[in-house]
N, C-alpha and C. Protein backbone atom coordinates (compact mmCIF):
# COMPACT_ATOMS: atom_id res chain seq x y z
N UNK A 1 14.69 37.79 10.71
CA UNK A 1 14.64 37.88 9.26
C UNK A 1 15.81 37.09 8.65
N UNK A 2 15.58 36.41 7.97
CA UNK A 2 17.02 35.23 7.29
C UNK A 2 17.15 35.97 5.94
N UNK A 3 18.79 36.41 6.49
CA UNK A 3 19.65 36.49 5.29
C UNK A 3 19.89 36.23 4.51
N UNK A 4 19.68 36.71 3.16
CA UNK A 4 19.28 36.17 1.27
C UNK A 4 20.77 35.45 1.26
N UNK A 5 21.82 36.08 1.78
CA UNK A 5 23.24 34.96 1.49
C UNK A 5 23.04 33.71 2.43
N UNK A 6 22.74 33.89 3.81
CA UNK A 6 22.66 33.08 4.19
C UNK A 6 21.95 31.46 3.57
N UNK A 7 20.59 32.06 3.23
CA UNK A 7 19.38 31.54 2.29
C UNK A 7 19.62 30.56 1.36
N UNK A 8 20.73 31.41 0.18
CA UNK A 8 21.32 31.29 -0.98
C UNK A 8 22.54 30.03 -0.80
N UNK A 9 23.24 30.68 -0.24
CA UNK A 9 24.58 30.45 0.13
C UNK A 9 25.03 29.03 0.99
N UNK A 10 24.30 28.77 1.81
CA UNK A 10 24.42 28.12 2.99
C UNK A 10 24.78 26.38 2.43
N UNK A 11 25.74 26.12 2.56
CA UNK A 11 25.88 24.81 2.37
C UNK A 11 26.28 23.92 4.07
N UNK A 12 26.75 25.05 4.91
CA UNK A 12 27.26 24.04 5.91
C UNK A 12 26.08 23.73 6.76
N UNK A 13 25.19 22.95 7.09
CA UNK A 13 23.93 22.18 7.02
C UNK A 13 23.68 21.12 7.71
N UNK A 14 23.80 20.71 8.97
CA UNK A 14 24.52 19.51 9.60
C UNK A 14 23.37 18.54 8.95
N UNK A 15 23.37 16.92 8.67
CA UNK A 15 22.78 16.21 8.02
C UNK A 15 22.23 15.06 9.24
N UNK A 16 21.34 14.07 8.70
CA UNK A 16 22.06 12.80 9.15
C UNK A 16 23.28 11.92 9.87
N UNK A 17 23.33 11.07 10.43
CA UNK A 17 24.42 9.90 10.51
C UNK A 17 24.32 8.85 8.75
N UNK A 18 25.26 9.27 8.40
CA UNK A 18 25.12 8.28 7.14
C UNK A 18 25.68 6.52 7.65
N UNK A 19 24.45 5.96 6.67
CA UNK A 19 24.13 4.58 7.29
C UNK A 19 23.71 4.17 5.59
N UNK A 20 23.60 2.77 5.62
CA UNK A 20 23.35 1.97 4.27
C UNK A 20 21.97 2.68 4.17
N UNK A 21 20.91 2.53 3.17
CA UNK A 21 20.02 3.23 3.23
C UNK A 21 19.98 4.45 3.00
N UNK A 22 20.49 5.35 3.87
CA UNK A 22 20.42 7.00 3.64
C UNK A 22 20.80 7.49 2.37
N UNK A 23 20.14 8.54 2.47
CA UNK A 23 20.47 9.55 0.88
C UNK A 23 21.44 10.88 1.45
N UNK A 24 22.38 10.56 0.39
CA UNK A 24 23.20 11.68 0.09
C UNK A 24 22.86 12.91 -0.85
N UNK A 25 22.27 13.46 -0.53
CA UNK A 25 22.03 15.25 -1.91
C UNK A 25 23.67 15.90 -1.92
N UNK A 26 23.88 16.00 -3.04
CA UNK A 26 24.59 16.75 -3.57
C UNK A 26 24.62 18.44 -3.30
N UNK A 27 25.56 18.47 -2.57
CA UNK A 27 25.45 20.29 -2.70
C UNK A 27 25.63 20.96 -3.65
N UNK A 28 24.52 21.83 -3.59
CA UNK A 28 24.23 22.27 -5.12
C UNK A 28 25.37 23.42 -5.69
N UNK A 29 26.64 23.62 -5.33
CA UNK A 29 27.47 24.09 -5.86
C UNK A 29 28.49 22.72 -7.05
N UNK A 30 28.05 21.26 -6.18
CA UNK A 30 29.38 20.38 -6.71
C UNK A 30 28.96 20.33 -8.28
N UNK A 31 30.30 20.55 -8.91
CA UNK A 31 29.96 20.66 -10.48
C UNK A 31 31.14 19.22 -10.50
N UNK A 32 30.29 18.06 -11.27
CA UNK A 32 31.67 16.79 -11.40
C UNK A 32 30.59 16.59 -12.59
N UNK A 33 30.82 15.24 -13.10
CA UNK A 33 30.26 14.31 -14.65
C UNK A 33 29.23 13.45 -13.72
N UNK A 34 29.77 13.37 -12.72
CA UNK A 34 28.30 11.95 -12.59
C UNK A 34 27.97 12.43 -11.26
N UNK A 35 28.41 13.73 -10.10
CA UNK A 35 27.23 14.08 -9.17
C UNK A 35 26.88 15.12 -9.22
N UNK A 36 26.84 16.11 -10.33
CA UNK A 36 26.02 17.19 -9.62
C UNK A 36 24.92 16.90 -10.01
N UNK A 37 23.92 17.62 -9.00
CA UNK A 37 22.75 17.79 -8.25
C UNK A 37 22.50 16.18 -8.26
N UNK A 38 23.11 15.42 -7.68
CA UNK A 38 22.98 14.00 -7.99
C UNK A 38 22.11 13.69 -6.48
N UNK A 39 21.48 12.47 -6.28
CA UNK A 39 20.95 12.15 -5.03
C UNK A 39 21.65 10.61 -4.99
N UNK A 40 22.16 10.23 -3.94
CA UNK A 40 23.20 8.78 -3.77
C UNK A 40 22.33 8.23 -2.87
N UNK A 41 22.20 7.13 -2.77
CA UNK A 41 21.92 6.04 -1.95
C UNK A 41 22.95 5.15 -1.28
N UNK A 42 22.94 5.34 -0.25
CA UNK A 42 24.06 4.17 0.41
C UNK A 42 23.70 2.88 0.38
N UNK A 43 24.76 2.06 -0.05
CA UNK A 43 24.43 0.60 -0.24
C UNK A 43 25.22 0.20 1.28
N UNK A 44 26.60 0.29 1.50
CA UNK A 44 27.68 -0.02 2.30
C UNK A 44 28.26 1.27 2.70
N UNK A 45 28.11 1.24 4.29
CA UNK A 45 28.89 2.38 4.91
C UNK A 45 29.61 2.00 5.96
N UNK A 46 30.74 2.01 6.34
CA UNK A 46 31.35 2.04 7.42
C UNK A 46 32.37 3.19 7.86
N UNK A 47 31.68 3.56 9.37
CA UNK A 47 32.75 4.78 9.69
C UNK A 47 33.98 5.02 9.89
N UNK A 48 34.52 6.07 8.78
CA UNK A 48 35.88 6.18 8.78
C UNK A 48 36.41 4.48 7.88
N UNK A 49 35.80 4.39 7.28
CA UNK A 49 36.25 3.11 6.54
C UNK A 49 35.64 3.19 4.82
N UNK A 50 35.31 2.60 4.20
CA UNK A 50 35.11 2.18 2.85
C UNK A 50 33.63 2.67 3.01
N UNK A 51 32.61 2.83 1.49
CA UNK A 51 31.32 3.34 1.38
C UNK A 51 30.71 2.99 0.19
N UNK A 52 29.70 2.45 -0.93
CA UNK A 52 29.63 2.23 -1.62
C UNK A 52 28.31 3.00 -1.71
N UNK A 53 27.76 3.39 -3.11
CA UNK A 53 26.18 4.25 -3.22
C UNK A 53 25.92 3.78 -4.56
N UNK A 54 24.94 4.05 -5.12
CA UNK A 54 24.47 3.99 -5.93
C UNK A 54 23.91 5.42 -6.72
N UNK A 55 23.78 6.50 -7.87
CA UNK A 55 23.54 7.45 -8.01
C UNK A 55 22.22 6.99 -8.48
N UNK A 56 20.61 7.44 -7.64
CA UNK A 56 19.35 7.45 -8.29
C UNK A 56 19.11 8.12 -9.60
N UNK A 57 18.92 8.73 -10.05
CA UNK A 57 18.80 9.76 -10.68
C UNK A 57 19.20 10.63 -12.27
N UNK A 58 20.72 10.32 -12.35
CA UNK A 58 21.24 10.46 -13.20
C UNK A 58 20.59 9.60 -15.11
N UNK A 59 20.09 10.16 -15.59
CA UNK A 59 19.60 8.97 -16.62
C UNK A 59 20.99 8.50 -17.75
N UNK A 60 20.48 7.76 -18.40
CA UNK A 60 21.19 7.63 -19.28
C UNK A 60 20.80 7.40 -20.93
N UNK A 61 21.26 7.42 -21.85
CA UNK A 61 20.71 7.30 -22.97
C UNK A 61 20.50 6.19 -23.48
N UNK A 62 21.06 4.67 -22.81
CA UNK A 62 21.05 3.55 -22.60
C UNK A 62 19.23 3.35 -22.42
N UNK A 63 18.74 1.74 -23.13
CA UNK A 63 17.96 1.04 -22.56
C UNK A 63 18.13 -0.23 -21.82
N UNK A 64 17.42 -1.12 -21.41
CA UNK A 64 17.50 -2.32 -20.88
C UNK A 64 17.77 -3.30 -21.79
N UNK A 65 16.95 -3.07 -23.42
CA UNK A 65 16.88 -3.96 -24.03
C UNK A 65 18.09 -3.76 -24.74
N UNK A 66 19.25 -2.41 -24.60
CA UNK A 66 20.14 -2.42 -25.76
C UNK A 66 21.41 -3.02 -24.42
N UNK A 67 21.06 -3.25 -23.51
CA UNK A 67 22.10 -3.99 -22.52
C UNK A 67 21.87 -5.23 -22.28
N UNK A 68 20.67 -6.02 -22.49
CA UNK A 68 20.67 -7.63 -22.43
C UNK A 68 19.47 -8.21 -23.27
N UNK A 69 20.41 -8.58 -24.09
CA UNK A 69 19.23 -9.41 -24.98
C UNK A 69 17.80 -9.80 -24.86
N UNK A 70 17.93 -10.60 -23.50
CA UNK A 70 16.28 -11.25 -23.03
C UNK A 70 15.70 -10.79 -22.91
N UNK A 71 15.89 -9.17 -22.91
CA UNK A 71 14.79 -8.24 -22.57
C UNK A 71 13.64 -8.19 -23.96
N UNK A 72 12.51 -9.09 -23.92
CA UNK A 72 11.77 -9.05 -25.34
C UNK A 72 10.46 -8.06 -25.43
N UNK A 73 10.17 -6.90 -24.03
CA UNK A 73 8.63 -6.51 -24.03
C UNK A 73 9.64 -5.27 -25.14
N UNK A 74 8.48 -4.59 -25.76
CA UNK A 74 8.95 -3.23 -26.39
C UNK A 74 8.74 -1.91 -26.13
N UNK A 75 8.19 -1.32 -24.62
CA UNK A 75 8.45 -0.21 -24.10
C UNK A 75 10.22 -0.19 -23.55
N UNK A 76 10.57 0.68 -23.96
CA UNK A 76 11.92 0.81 -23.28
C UNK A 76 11.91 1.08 -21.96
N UNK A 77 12.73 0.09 -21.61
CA UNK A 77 13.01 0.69 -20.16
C UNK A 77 14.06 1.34 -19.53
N UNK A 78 14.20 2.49 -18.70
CA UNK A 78 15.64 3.54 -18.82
C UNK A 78 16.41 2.88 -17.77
N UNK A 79 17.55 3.17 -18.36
CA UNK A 79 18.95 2.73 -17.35
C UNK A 79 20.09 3.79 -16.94
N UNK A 80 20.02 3.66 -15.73
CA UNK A 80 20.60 5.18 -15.01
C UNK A 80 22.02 4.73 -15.05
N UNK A 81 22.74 6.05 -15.01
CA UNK A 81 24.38 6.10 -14.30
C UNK A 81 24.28 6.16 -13.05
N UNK A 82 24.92 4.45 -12.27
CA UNK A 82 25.40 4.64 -11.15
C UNK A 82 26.02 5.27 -10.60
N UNK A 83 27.01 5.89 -11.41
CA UNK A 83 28.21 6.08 -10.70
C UNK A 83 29.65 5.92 -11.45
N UNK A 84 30.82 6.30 -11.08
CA UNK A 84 31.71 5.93 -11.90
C UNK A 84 32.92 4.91 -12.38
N UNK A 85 32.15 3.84 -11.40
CA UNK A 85 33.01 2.30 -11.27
C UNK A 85 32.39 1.71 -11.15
N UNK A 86 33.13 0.53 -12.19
CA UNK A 86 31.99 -0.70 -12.56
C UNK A 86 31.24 -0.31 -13.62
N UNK A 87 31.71 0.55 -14.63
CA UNK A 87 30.88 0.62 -15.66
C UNK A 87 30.27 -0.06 -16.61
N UNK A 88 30.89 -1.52 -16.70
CA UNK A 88 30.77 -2.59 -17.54
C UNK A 88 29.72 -3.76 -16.75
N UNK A 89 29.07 -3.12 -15.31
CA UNK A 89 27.99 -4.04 -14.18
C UNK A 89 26.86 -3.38 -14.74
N UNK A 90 26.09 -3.95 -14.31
CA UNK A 90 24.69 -3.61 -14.17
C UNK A 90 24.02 -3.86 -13.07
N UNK A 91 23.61 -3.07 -12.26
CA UNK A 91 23.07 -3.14 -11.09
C UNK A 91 21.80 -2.92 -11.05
N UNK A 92 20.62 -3.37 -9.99
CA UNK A 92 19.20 -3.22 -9.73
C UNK A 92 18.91 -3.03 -8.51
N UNK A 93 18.08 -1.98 -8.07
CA UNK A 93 17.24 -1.60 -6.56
C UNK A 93 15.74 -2.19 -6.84
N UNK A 94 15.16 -2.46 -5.83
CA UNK A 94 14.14 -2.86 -6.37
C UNK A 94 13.19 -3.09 -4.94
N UNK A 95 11.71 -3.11 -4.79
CA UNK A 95 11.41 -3.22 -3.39
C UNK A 95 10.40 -4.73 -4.01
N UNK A 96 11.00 -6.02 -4.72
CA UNK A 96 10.29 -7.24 -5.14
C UNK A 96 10.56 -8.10 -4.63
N UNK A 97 10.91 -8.31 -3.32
CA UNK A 97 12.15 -9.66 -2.93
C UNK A 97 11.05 -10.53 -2.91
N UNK A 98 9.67 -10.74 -2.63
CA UNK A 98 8.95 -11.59 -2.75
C UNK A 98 8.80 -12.42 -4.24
N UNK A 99 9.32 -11.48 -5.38
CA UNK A 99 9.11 -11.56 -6.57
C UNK A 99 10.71 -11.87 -7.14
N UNK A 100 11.79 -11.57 -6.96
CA UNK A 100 13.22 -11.63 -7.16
C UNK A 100 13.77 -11.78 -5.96
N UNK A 101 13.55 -12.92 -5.92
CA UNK A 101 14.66 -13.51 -4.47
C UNK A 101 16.12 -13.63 -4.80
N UNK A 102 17.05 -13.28 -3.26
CA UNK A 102 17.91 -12.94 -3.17
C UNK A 102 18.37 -11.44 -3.69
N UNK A 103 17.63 -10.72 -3.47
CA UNK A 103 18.91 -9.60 -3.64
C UNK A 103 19.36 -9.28 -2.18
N UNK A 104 20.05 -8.20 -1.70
CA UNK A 104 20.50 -7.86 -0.55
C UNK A 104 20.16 -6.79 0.06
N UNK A 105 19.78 -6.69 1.11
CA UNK A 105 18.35 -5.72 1.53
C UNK A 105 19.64 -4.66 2.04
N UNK A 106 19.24 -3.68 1.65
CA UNK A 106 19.81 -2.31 1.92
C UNK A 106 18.92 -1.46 3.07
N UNK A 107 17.77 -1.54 3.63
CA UNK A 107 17.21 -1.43 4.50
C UNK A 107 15.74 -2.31 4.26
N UNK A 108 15.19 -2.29 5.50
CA UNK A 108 14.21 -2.88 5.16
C UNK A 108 13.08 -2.57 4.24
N UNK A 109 12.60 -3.40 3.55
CA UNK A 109 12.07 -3.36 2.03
C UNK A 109 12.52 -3.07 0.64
N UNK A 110 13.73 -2.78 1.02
CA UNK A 110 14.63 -2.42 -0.53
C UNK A 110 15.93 -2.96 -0.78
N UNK A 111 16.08 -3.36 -1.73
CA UNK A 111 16.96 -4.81 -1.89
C UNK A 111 17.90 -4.19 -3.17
N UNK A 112 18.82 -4.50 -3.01
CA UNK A 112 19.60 -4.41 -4.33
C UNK A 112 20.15 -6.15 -4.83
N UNK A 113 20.19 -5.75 -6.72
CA UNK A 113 20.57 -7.37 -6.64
C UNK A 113 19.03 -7.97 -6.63
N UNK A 114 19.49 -10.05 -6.63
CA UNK A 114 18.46 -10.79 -6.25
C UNK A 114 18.74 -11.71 -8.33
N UNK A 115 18.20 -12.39 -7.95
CA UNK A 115 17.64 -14.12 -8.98
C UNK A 115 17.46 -13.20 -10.53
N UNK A 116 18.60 -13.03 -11.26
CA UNK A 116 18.61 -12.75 -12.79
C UNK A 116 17.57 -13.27 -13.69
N UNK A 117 17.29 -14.31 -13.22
CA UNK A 117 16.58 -14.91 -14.01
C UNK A 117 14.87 -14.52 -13.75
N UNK A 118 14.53 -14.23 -12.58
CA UNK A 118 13.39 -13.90 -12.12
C UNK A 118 12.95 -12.42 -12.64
N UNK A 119 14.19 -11.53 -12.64
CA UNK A 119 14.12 -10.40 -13.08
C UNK A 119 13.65 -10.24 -13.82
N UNK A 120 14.75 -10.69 -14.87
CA UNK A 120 14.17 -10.89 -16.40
C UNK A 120 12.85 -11.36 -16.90
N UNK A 121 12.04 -12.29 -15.77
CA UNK A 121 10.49 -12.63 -16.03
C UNK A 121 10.00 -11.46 -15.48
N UNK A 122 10.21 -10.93 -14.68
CA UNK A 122 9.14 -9.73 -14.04
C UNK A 122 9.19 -8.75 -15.10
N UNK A 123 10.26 -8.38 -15.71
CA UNK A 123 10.32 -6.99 -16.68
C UNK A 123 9.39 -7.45 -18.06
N UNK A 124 9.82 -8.45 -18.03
CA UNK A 124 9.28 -9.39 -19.77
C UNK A 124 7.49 -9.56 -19.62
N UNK A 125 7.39 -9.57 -18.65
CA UNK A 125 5.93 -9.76 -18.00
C UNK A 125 4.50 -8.35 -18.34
N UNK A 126 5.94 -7.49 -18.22
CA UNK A 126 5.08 -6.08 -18.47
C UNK A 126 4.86 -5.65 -16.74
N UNK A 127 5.01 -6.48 -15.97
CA UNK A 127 4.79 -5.55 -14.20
C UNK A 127 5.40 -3.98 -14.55
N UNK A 128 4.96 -3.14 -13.13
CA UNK A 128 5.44 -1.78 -13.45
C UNK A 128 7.43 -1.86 -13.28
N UNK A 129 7.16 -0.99 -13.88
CA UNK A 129 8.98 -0.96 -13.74
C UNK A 129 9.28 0.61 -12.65
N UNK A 130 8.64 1.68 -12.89
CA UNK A 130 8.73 2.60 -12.42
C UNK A 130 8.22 2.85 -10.82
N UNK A 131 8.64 3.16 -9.54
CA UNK A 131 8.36 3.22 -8.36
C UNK A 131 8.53 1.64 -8.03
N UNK A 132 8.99 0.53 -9.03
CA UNK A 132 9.71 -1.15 -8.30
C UNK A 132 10.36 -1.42 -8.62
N UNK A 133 11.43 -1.43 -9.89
CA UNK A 133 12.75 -1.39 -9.80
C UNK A 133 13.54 -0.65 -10.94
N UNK A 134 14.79 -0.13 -10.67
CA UNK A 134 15.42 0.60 -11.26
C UNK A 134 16.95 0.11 -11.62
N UNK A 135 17.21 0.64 -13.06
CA UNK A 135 18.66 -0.24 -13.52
C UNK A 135 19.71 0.89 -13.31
N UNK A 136 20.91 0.58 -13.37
CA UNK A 136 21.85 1.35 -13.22
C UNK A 136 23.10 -0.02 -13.58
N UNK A 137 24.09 1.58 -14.70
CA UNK A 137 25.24 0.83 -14.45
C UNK A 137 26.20 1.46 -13.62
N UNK A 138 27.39 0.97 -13.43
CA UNK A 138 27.74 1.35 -12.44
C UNK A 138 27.17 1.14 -11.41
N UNK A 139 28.73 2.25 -10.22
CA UNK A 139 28.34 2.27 -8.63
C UNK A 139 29.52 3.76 -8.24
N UNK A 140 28.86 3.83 -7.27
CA UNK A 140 29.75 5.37 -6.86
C UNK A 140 30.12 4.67 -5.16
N UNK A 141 32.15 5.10 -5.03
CA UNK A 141 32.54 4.24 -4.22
C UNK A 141 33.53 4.95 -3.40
N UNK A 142 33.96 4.73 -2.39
CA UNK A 142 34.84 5.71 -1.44
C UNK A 142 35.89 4.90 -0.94
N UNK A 143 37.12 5.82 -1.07
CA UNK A 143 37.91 4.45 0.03
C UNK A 143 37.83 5.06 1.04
N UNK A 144 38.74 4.53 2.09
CA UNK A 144 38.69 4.52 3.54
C UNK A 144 38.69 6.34 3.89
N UNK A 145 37.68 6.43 4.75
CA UNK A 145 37.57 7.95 4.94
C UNK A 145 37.20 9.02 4.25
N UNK A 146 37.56 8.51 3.03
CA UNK A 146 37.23 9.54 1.92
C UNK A 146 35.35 10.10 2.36
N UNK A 147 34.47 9.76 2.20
CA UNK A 147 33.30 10.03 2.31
C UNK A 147 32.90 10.73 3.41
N UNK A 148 33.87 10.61 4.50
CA UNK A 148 33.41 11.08 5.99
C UNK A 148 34.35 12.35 5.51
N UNK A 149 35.57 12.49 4.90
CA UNK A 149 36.01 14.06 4.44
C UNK A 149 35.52 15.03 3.78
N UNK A 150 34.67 14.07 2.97
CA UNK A 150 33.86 15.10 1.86
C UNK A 150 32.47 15.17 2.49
N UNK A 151 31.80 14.81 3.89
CA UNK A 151 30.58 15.23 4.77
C UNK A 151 31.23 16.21 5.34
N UNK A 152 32.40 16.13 5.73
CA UNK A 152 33.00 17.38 7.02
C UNK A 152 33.57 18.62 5.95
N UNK A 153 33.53 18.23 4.63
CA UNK A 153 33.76 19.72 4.21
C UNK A 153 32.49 19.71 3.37
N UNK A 154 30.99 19.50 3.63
CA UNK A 154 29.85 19.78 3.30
C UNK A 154 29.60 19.42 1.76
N UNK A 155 30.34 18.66 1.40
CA UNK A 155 29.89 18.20 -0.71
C UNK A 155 28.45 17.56 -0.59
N UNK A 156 28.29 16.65 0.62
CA UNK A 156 26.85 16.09 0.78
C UNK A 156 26.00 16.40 2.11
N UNK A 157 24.58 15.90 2.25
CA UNK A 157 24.26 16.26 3.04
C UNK A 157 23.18 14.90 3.11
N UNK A 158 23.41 14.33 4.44
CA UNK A 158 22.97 13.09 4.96
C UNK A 158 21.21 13.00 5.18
N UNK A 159 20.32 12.37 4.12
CA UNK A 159 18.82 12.00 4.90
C UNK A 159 18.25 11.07 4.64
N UNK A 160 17.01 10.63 5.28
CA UNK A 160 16.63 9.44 5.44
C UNK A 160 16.06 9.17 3.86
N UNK A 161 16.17 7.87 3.80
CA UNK A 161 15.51 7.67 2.37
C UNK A 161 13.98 7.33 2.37
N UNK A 162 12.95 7.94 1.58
CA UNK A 162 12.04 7.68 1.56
C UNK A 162 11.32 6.32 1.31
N UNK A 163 9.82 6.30 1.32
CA UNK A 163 9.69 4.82 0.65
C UNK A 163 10.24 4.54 -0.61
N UNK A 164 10.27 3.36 -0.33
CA UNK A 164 10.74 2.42 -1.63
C UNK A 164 10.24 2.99 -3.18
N UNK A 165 8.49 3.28 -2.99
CA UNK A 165 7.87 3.76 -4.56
C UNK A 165 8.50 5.02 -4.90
N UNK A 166 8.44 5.62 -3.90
CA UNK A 166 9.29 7.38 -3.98
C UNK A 166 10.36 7.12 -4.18
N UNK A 167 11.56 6.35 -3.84
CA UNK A 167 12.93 6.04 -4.14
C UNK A 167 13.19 5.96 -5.74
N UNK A 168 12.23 5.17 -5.96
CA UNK A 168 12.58 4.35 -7.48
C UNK A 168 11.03 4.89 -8.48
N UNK A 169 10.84 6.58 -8.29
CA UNK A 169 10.09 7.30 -8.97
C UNK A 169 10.96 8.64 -9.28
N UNK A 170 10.91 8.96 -10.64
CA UNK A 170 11.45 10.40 -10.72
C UNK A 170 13.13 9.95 -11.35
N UNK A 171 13.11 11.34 -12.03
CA UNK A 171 14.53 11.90 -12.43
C UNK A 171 15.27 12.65 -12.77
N UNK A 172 16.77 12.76 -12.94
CA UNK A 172 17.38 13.76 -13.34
C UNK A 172 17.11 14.96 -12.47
N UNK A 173 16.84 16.47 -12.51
CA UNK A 173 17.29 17.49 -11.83
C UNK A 173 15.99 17.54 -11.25
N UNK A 174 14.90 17.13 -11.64
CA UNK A 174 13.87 17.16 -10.65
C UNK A 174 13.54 16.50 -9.37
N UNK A 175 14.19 14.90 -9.86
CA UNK A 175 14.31 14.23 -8.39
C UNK A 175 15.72 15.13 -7.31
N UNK A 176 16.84 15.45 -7.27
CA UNK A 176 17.25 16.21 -6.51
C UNK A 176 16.51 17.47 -6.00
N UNK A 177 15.47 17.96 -6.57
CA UNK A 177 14.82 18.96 -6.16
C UNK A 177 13.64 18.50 -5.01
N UNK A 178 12.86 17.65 -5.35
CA UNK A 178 12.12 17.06 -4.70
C UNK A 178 12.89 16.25 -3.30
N UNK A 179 14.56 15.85 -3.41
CA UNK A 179 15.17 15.33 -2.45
C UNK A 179 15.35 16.53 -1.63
N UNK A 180 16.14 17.73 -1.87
CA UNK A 180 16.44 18.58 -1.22
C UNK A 180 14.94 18.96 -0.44
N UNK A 181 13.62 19.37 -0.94
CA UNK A 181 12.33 19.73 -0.64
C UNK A 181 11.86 18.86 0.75
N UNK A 182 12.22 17.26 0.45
CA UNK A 182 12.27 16.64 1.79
C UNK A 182 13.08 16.91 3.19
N UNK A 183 14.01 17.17 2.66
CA UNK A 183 14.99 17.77 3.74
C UNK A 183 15.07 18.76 4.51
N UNK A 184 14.02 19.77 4.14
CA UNK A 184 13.30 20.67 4.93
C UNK A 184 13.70 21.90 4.85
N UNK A 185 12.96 22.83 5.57
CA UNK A 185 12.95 24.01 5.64
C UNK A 185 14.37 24.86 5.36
N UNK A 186 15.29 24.49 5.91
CA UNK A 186 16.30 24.21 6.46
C UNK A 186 17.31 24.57 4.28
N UNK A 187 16.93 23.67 4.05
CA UNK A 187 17.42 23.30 2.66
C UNK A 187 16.79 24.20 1.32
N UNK A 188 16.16 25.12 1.73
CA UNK A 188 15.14 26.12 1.02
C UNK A 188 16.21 26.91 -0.12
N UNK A 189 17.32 27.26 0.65
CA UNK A 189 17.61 28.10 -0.30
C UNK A 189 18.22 27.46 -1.58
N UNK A 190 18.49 25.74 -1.55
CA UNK A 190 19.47 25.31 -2.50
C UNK A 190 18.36 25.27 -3.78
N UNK A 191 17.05 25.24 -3.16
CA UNK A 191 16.16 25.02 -4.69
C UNK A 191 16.30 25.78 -5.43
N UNK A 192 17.04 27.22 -5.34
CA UNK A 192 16.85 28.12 -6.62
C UNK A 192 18.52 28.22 -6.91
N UNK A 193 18.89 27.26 -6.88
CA UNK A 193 20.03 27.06 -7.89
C UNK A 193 20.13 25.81 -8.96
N UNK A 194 20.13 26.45 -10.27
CA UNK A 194 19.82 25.44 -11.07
C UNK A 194 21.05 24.89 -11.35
N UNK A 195 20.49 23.73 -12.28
CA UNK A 195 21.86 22.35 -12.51
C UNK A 195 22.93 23.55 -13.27
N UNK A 196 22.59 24.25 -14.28
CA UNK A 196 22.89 24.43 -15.11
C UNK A 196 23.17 26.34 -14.92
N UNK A 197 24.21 26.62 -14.27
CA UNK A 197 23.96 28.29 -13.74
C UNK A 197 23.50 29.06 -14.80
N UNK A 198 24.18 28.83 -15.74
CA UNK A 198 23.73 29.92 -17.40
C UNK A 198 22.78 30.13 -17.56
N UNK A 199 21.75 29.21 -17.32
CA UNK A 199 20.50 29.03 -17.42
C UNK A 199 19.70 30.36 -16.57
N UNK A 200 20.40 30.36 -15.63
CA UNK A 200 19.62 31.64 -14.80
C UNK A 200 20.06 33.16 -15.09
């Protein structure tokens, strides 16, 4: 019979090997401005060394078109908080490299980055924007070790990233819910803690 604290409670959770690609979930106790219940994507990882992510999820009140002019279609398109450096970048995930060449493949089929100029025709075009690419400013960044300290005292918890359409579908407190839900059985009890404790 499993223990309601245990259930509830349980953050220490062994994860993944974190690798470029992988998703980081937020343990659903961390209360910060730009991760709780956040889901990260690794762009750059090296062990016991430097780490760079990207935060999926987080929205922002920002559009595309109120961050670069050329943007001329008139559905808005949303632009997430990366993260909390580099606020003045603009960054893109995207699974189009056939369509925006050059970005830099973060695992296979998903690219961050790639040809500005191509971008800007694909969005202007009207293609889908939702489940193929996603804006963000910012980036969320670690120095040396830092990231492997905050896995060994459980703030995140390491898993594989889904496809590309599932990556770059969903947001805010529902996509962490649906991240944790992938992560299995295992991760059950964090779903009934909301972003927002008052709330409960």
């Amino acid at each position: 019979m499993t223990d309601i604290k245990d259930l509830l409670f349980n953050i220490n959770i062994p994860g993944d090997k974190p690798a470029a690609g992988q998703l980081l979930i937020a343990e659903p106790f961390l209360r910060d401005r730009y991760f709780t219940h956040s889901v990260i994507c690794l762009i750059e990882y090296e062990e016991y060394g430097t780490a760079m992510g990207i935060v999926m999820n987080h929205s922002t009140n920002y559009t595309l078109q109120e961050l670069i002019s050329e943007i001329s279609i008139d559905e808005p398109v949303r632009v997430y908080c990366g993260g909390p450096m580099s606020c003045d970048r603009l960054y893109y995930i995207h699974t189009l490299d056939d369509i925006i060449p050059g970005g830099r493949e973060i695992r296979p089929g998903l690219y961050i980055g790639g040809d500005y100029n191509k971008m800007i025709e694909y969005v202007n075009s009207g293609y889908p924007i939702e489940g193929c690419i996603r804006f963000f400013i910012g980036y969320s960044g670690w120095s040396r070790r830092q990231l492997d300290d905050e896995l060994m005292s459980n703030t995140w918890v390491v898993t594989p990233s889904p496809n590309g359409t599932e990556l770059l579908t969903g947001d805010d407190d529902s996509y962490w819910h649906a991240a944790v839900r992938r992560a299995g059985e295992n991760f059950r009890g964090w779903l009934y803690h909301p972003i927002n404790l008052h709330s409960n």
